[in-house]
N, C-alpha and C. Protein backbone atom coordinates (compact mmCIF):
# COMPACT_ATOMS: atom_id res chain seq x y z
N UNK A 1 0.85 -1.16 0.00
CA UNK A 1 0.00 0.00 0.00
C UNK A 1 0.90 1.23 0.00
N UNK A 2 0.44 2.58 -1.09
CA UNK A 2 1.31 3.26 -0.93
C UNK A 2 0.27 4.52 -0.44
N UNK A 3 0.52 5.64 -0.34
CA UNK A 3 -0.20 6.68 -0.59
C UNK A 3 0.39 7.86 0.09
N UNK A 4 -0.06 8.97 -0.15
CA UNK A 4 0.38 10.45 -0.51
C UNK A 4 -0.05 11.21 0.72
N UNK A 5 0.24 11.80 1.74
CA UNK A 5 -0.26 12.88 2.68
C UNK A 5 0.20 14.07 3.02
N UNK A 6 -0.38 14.86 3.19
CA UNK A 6 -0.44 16.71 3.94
C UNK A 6 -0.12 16.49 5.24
N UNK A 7 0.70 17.22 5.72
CA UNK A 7 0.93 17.48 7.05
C UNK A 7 1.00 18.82 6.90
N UNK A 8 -0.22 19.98 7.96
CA UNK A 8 0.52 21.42 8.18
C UNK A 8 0.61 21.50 9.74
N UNK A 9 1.42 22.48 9.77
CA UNK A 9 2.02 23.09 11.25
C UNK A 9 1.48 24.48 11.14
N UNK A 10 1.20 24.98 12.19
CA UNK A 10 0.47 26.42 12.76
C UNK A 10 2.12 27.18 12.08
N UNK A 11 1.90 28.27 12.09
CA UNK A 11 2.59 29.29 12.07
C UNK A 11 3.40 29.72 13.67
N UNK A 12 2.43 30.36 14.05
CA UNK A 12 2.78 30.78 15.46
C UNK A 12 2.32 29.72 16.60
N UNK A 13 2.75 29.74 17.42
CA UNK A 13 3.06 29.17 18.93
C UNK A 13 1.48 30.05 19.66
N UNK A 14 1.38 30.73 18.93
CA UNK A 14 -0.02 31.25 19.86
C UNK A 14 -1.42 30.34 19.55
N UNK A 15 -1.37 29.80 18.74
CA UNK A 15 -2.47 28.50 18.32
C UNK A 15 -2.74 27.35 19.16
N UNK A 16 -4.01 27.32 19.42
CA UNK A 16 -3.91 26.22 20.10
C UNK A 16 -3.50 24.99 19.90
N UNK A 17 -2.74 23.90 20.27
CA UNK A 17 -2.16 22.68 19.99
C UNK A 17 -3.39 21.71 19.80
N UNK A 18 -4.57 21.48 20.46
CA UNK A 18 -5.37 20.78 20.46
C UNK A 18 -6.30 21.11 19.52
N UNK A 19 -6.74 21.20 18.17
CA UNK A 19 -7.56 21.64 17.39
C UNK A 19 -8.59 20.54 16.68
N UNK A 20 -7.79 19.45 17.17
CA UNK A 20 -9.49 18.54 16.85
C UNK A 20 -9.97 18.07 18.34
N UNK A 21 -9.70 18.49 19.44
CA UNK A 21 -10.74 18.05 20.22
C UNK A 21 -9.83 17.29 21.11
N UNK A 22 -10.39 17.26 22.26
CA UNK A 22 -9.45 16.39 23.77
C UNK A 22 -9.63 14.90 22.87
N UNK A 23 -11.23 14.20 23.01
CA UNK A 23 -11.05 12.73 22.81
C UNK A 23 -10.82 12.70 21.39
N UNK A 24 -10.22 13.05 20.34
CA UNK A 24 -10.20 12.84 19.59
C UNK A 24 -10.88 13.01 18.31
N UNK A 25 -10.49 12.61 16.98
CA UNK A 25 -11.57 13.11 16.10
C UNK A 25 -11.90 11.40 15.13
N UNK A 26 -10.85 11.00 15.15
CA UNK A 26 -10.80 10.13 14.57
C UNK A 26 -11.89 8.66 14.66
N UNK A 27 -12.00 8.20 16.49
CA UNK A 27 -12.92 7.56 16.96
C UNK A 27 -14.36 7.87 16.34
N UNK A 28 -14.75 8.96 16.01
CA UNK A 28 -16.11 9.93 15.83
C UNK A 28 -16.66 9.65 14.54
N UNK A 29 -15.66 9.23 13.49
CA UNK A 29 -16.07 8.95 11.68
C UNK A 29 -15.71 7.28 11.73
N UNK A 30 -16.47 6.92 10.73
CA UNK A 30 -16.11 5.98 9.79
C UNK A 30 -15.63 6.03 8.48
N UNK A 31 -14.23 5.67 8.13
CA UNK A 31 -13.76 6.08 6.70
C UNK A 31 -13.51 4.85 6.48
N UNK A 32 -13.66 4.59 5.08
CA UNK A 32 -14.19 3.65 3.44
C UNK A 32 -13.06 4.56 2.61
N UNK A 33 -12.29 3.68 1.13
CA UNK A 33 -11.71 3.85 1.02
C UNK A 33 -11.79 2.69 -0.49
N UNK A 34 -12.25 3.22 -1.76
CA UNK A 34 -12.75 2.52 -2.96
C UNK A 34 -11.60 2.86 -3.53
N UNK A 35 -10.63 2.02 -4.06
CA UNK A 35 -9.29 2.43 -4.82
C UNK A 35 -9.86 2.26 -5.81
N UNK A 36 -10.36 1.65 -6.40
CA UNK A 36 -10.82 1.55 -8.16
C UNK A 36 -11.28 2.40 -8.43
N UNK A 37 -12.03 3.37 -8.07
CA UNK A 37 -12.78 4.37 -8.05
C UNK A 37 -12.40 5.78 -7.68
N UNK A 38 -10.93 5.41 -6.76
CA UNK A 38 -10.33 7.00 -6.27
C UNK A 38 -11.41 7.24 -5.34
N UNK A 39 -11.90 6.70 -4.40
CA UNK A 39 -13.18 7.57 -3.71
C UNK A 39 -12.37 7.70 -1.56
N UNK A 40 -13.31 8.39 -1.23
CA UNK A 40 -12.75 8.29 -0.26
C UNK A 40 -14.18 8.88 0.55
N UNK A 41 -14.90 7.86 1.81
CA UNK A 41 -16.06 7.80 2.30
C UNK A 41 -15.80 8.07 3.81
N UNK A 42 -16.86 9.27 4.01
CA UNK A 42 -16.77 9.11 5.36
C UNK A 42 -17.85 9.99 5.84
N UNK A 43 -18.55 8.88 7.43
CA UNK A 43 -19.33 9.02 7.95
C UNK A 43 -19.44 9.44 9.45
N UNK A 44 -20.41 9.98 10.61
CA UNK A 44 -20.43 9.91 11.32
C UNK A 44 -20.42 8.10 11.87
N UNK A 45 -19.57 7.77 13.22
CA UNK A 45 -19.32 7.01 13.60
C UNK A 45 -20.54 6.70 15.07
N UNK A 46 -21.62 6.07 14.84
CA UNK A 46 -22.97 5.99 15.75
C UNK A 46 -22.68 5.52 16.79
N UNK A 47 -21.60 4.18 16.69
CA UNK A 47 -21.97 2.94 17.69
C UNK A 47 -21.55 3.49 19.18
């Protein structure tokens, strides 16, 4: 598996460090992921 990602960094030190949230953001979605198609799916996470 290969694939390509963005990483940015704040500028200034005056930003808050925590910008998606104490518990997390990731737990919260469900992401899907159709390579034939290039698609990339994502949902609120219910359970």
């Amino acid at each position: 598996m290969r694939f390509q990602s963005y990483v940015y960094f704040a500028e200034s030190y005056a930003v808050k460090r925590n910008l998606l949230g104490r518990q997390g953001w990731l737990q919260l979605v469900k992401i899907g992921l159709d390579d034939y198609k290039s698609e990339l799916y994502l949902s609120p996470n219910d359970e």
